[in-house]
Protein backbone atom coordinates (compact mmCIF):
# COMPACT_ATOMS: atom_id res chain seq x y z
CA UNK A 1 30.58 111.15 -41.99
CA UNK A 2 31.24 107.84 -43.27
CA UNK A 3 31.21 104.98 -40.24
CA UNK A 4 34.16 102.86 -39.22
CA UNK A 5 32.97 99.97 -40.63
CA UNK A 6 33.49 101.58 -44.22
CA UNK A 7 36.23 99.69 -45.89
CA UNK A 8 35.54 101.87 -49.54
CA UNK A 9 33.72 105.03 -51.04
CA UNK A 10 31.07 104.54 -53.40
CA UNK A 11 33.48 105.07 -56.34
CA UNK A 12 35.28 102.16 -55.52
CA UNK A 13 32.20 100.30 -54.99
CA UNK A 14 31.20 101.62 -58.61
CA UNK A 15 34.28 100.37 -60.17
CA UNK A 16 33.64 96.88 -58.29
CA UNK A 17 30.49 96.93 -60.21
CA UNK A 18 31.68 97.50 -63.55
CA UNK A 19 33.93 94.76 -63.33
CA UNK A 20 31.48 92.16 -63.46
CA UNK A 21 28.11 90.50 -64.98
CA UNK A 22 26.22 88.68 -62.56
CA UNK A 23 25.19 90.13 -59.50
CA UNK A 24 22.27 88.87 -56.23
CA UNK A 25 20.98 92.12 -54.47
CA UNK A 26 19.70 91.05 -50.91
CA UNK A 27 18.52 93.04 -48.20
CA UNK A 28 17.50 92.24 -44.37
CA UNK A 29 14.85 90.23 -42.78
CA UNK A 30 11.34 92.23 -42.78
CA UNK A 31 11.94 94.34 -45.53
CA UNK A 32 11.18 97.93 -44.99
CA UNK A 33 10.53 100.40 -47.98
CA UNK A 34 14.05 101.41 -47.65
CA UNK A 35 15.52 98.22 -47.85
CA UNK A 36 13.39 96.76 -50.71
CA UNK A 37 13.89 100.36 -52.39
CA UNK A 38 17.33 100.51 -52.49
CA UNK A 39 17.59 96.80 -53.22
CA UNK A 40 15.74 97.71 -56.53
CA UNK A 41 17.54 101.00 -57.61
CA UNK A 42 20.64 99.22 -57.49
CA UNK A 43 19.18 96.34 -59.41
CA UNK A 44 17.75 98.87 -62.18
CA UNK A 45 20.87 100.25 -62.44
CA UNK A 46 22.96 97.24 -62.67
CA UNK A 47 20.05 96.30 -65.72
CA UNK A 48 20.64 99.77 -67.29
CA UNK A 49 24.56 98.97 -67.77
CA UNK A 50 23.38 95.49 -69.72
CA UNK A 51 24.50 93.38 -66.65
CA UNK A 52 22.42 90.72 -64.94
CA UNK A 53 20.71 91.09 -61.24
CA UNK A 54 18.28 89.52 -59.05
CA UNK A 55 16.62 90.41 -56.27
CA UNK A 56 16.36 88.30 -53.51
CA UNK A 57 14.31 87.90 -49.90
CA UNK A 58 15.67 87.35 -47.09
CA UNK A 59 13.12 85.04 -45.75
CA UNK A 60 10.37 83.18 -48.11
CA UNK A 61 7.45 86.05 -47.29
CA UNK A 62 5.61 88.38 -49.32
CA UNK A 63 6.62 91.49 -49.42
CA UNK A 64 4.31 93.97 -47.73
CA UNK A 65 1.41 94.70 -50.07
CA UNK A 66 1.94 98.61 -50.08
CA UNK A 67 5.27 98.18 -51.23
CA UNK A 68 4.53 95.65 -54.48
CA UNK A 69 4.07 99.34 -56.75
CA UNK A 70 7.54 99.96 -56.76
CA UNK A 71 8.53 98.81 -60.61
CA UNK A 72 10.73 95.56 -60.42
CA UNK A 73 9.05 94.66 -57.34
CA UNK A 74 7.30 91.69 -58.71
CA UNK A 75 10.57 90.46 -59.41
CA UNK A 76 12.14 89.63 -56.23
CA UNK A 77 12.55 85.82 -55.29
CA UNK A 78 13.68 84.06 -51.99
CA UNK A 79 17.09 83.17 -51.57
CA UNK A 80 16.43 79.59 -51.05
CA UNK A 81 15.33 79.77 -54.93
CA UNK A 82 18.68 80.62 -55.92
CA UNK A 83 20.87 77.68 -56.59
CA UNK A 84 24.20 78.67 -57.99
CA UNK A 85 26.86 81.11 -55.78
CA UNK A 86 26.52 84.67 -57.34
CA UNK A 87 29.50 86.04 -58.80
CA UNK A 88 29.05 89.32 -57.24
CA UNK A 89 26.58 89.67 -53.87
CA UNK A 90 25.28 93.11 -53.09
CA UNK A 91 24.30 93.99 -49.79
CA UNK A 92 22.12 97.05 -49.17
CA UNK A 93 20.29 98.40 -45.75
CA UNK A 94 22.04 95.11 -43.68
CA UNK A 95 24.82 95.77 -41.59
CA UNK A 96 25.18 91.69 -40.46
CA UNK A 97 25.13 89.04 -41.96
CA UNK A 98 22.46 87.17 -39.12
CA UNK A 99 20.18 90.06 -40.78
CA UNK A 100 20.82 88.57 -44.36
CA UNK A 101 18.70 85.22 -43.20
CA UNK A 102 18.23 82.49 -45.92
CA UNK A 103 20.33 84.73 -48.12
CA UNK A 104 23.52 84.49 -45.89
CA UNK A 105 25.06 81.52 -47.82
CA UNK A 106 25.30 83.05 -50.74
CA UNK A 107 26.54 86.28 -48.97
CA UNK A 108 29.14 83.80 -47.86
CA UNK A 109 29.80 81.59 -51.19
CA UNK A 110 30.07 84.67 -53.01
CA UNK A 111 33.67 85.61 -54.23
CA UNK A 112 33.00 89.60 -54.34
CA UNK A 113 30.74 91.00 -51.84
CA UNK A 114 29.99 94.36 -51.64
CA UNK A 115 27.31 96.44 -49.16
CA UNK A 116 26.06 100.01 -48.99
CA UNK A 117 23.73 100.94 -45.62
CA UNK A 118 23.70 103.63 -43.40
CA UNK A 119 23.38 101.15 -39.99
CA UNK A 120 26.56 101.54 -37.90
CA UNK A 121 27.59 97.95 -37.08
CA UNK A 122 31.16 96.70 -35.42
CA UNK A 123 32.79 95.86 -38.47
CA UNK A 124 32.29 95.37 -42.33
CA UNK A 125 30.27 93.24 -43.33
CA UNK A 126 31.46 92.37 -47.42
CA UNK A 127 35.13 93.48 -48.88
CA UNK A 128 33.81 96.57 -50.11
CA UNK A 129 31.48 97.93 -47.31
CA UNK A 130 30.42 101.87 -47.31
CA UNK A 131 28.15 102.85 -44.59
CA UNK A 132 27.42 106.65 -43.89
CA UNK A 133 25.21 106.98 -40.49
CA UNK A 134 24.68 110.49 -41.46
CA UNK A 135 21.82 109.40 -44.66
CA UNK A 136 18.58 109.41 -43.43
CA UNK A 137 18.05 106.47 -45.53
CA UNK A 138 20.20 103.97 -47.68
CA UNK A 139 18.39 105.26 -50.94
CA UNK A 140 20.06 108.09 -50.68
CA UNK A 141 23.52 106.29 -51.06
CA UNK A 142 22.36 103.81 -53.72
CA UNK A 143 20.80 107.11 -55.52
CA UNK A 144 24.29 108.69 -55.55
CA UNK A 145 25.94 105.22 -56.73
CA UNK A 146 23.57 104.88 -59.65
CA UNK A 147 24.46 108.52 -60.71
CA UNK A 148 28.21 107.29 -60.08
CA UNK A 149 27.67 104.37 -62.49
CA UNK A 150 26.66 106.52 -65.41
CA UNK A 151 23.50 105.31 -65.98
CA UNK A 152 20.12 107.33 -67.03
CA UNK A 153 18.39 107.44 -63.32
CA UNK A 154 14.87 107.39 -65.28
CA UNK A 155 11.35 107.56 -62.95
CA UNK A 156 11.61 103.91 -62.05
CA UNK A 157 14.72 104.21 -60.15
CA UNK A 158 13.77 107.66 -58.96
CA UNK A 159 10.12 105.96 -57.16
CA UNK A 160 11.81 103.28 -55.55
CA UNK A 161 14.47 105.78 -54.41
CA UNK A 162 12.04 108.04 -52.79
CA UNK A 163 10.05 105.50 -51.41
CA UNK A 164 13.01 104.00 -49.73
CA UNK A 165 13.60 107.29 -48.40
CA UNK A 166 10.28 108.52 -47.71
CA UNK A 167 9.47 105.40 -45.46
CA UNK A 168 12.81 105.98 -43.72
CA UNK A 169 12.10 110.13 -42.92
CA UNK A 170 8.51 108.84 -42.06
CA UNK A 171 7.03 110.78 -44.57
CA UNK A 172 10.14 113.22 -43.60
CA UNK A 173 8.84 113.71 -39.79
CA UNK A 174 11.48 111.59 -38.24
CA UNK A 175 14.88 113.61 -37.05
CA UNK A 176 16.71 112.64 -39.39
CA UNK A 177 14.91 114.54 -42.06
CA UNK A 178 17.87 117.42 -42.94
CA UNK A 179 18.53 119.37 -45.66
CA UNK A 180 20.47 116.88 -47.81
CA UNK A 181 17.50 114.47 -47.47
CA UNK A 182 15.17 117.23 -48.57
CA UNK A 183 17.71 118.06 -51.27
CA UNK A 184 17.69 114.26 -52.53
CA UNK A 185 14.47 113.81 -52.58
CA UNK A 186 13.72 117.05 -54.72
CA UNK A 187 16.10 115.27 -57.33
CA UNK A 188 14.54 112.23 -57.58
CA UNK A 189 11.53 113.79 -57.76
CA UNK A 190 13.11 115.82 -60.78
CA UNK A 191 13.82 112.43 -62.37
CA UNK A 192 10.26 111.04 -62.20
CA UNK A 193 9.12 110.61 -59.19
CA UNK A 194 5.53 110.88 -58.27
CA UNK A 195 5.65 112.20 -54.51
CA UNK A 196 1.84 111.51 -54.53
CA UNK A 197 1.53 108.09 -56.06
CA UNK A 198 3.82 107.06 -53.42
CA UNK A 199 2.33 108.76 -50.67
CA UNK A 200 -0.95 107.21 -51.98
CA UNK A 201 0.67 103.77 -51.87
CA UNK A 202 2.49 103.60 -48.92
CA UNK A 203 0.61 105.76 -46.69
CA UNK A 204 -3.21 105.53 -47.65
CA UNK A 205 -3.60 102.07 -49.00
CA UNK A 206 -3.72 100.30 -45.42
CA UNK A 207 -5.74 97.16 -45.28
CA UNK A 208 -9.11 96.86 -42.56
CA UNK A 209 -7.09 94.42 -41.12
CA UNK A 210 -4.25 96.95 -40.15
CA UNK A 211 -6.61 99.65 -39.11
CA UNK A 212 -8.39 97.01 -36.82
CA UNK A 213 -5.01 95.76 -35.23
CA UNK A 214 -4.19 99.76 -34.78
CA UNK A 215 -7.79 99.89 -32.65
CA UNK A 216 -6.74 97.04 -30.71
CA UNK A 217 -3.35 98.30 -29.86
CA UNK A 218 -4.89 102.11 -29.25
CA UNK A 219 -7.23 100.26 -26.67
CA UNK A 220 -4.33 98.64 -24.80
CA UNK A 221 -1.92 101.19 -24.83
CA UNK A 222 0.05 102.01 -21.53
CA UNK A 223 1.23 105.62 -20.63
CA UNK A 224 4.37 106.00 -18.30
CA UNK A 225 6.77 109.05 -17.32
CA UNK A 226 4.27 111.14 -16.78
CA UNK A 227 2.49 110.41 -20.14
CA UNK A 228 5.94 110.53 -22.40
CA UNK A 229 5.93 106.98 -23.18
CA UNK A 230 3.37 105.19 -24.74
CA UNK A 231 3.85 101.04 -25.05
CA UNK A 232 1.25 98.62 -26.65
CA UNK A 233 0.91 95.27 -27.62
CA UNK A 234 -0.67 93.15 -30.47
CA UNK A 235 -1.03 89.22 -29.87
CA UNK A 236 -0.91 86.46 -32.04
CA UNK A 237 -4.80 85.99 -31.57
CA UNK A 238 -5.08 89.27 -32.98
CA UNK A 239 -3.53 88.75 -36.38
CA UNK A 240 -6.27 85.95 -36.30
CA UNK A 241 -8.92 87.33 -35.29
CA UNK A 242 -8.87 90.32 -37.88
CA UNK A 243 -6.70 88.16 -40.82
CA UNK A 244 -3.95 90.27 -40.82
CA UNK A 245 -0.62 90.13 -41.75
CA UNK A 246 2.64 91.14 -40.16
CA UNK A 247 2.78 93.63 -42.76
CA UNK A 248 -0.21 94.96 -41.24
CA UNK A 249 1.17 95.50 -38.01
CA UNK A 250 4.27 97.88 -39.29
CA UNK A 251 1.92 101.23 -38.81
CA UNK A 252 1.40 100.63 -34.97
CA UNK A 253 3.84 102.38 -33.66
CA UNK A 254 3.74 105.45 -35.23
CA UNK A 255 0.04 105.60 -34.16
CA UNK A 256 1.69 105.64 -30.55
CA UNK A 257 3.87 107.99 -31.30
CA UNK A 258 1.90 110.52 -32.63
CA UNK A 259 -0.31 111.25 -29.49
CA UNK A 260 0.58 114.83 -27.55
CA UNK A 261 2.91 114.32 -25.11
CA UNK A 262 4.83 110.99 -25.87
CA UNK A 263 8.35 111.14 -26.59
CA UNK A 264 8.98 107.50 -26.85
CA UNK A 265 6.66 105.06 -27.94
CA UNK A 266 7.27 100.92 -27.86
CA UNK A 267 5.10 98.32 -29.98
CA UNK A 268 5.40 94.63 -29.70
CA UNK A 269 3.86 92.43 -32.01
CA UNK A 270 3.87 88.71 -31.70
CA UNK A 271 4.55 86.40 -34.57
CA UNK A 272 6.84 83.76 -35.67
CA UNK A 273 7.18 82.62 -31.98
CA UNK A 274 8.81 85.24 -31.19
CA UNK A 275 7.91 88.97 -29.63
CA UNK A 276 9.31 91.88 -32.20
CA UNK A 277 9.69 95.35 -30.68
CA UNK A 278 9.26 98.67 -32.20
CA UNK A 279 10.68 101.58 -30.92
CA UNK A 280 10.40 105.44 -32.01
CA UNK A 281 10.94 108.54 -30.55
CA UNK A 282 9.76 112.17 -30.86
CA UNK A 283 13.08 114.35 -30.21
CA UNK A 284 16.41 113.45 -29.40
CA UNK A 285 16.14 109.92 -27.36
CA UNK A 286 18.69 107.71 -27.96
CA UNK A 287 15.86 104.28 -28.24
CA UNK A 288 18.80 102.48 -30.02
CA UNK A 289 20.34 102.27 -26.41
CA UNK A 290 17.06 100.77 -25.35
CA UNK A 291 16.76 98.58 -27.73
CA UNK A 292 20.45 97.39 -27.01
CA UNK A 293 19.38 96.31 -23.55
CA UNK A 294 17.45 92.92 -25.26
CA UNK A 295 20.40 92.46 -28.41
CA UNK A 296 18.91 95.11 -31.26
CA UNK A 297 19.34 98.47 -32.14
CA UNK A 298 18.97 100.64 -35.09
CA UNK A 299 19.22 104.37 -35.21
CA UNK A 300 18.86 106.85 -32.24
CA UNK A 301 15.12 107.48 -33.28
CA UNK A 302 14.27 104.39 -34.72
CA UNK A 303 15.38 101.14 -33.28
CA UNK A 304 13.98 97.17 -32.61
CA UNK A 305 14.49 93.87 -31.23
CA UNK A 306 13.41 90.57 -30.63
CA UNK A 307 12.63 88.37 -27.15
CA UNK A 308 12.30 84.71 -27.90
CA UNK A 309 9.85 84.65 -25.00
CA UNK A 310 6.26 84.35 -24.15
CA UNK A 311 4.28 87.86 -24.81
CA UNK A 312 2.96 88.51 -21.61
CA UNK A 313 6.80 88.05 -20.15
CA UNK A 314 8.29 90.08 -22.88
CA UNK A 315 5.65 92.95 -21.81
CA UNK A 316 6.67 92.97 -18.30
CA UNK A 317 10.60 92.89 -19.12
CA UNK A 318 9.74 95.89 -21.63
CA UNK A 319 7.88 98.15 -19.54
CA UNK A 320 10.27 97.40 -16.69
CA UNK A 321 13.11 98.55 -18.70
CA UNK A 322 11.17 101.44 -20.27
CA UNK A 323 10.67 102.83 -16.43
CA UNK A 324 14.03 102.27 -15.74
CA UNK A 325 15.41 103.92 -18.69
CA UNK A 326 12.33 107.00 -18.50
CA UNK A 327 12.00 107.96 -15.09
CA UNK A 328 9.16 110.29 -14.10
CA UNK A 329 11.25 113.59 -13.96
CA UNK A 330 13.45 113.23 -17.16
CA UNK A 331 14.43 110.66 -19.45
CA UNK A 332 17.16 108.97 -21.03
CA UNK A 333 19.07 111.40 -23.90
């Protein structure tokens, strides 16, 4: 089911493509493996038909360290680097342009835009916009456009392919983990992917400084609803105090998750002056409608937002909403 938003098909996006030479991929703000995956295949692809493309950052950060295997990914640079408009701007895995950050004036001096995600937003966000809320991750759709652009999809494509789409299943855990996702990842796998190497990568390459955080945020975890939803915290003195990074912070929640009983779990994380939220949930919770409540969103299992306040007032609005929206005989669905 392709979303309202969608203003083309990927063959018309493919065409677009072929048309031209020059091309900036971008994705959102605090790159996820999905985002910088699909970012990548498309700029592989894009290489493979002789044309130029660069990969650019959203905000001037590292990327997070378990994602720098992914071939090309020592090639992305920040969008304040790039000086001149690009002829064509390719959006993948951002459904705004307020998620585009630093890169969001060349998304708007560009004279072609294009943009493939699977995040439902009110309304397109380049002239050629496909978005299909049914992928379980954008790679999948990027995947499919490569094949549409007649290019070899060789092993390098196919790895950052199934990373982006392994990190957006959760290691295919997360609901939306369905047969066609299954059935992609089988042929990227065909095409070169090492399912281990990634796994190995992304999954058991976590810094001490992560693993120490994830203590912390075990210690000071909160059960409500009768034990079905687990909320925790991390503070800015504890990035300090064990040298991590935000990167570091990104397995938290699913540590949360994972305990018997919880449906929903909720991880803030302070950092940039700000308090980020993470929210994921074990069945069929809509936490997208949660995280509505303070101006994010995301998918029904997998959502976030952001509260420009202090951390201990961000806790208190968060659990209060989390008992309003899970009370202690049911929950919201």
């Amino acid at each position: 089911m392709t979303a309202s938003q969608t203003n083309a098909s990927l063959e018309d996006i493919a065409r677009v493509l072929r048309k031209h030479d020059s091309f900036v991929v971008c994705g959102h703000v605090s790159p996820d493996g999905d985002c910088l995956g699909s970012q990548l295949v498309v700029a592989h692809a894009l290489r493979a038909l002789g044309k130029q493309a660069t990969c650019v950052l959203a905000q001037d950060k590292p990327i997070d360290s378990r994602l720098a295997f992914m071939p090309g990914a020592d090639g992305f640079v920040w969008a304040g680097e790039v000086d001149a408009p690009a002829e064509v701007f390719v959006a993948v895995d951002v459904p705004t342009a307020e998620r585009m950050g630093d890169a969001a004036a060349l998304h708007a001096a560009a004279e072609t835009t294009v943009a493939i995600d699977h995040h439902v937003a009110p309304k397109p966000v380049a002239k050629s916009t496909y978005v299909d809320p049914d992928a379980a991750a954008t790679a999948m759709l990027v995947w499919e456009l490569a094949g549409l652009l007649g290019v070899e999809r060789d092993a390098a494509m196919a790895t950052c392919a199934y990373t982006g789409l392994v990190t957006d299943t959760g290691r295919f855990q997360y609901q939306n983990t369905d047969a066609r996702a299954l059935a992609a990842a089988a042929d990227m796998v065909a095409a070169g992917a090492d399912a281990a190497l990634v796994a190995r990568q992304v999954y058991q390459s976590r810094p001490l400084a992560s693993l120490r955080l994830e203590g912390a945020a075990v210690g000071r975890m909160r059960l409500n609803a009768a034990g079905s939803v687990a909320m925790s915290w991390v503070a800015r003195e504890d990035f300090e105090r064990f040298g991590a990074a935000a990167a570091d912070a990104e397995p938290l929640v699913d540590a949360l998750r994972s305990l018997a009983g919880v449906r929903v779990a909720c991880m803030l994380r302070e950092q940039d002056g700000a308090v980020r939220g993470s929210l994921r949930a074990k069945d069929d919770t809509d936490v997208a409608a949660v995280a509505g409540l303070f101006g994010g969103g995301g998918h029904r299992a997998a959502a976030g937002f952001t509260l420009e306040v202090p951390l201990e007032e961000a806790t208190a609005q968060v659990a209060a909403a989390l008992e309003r929206a899970f009370p202690e005989d049911g929950g919201l669905s």
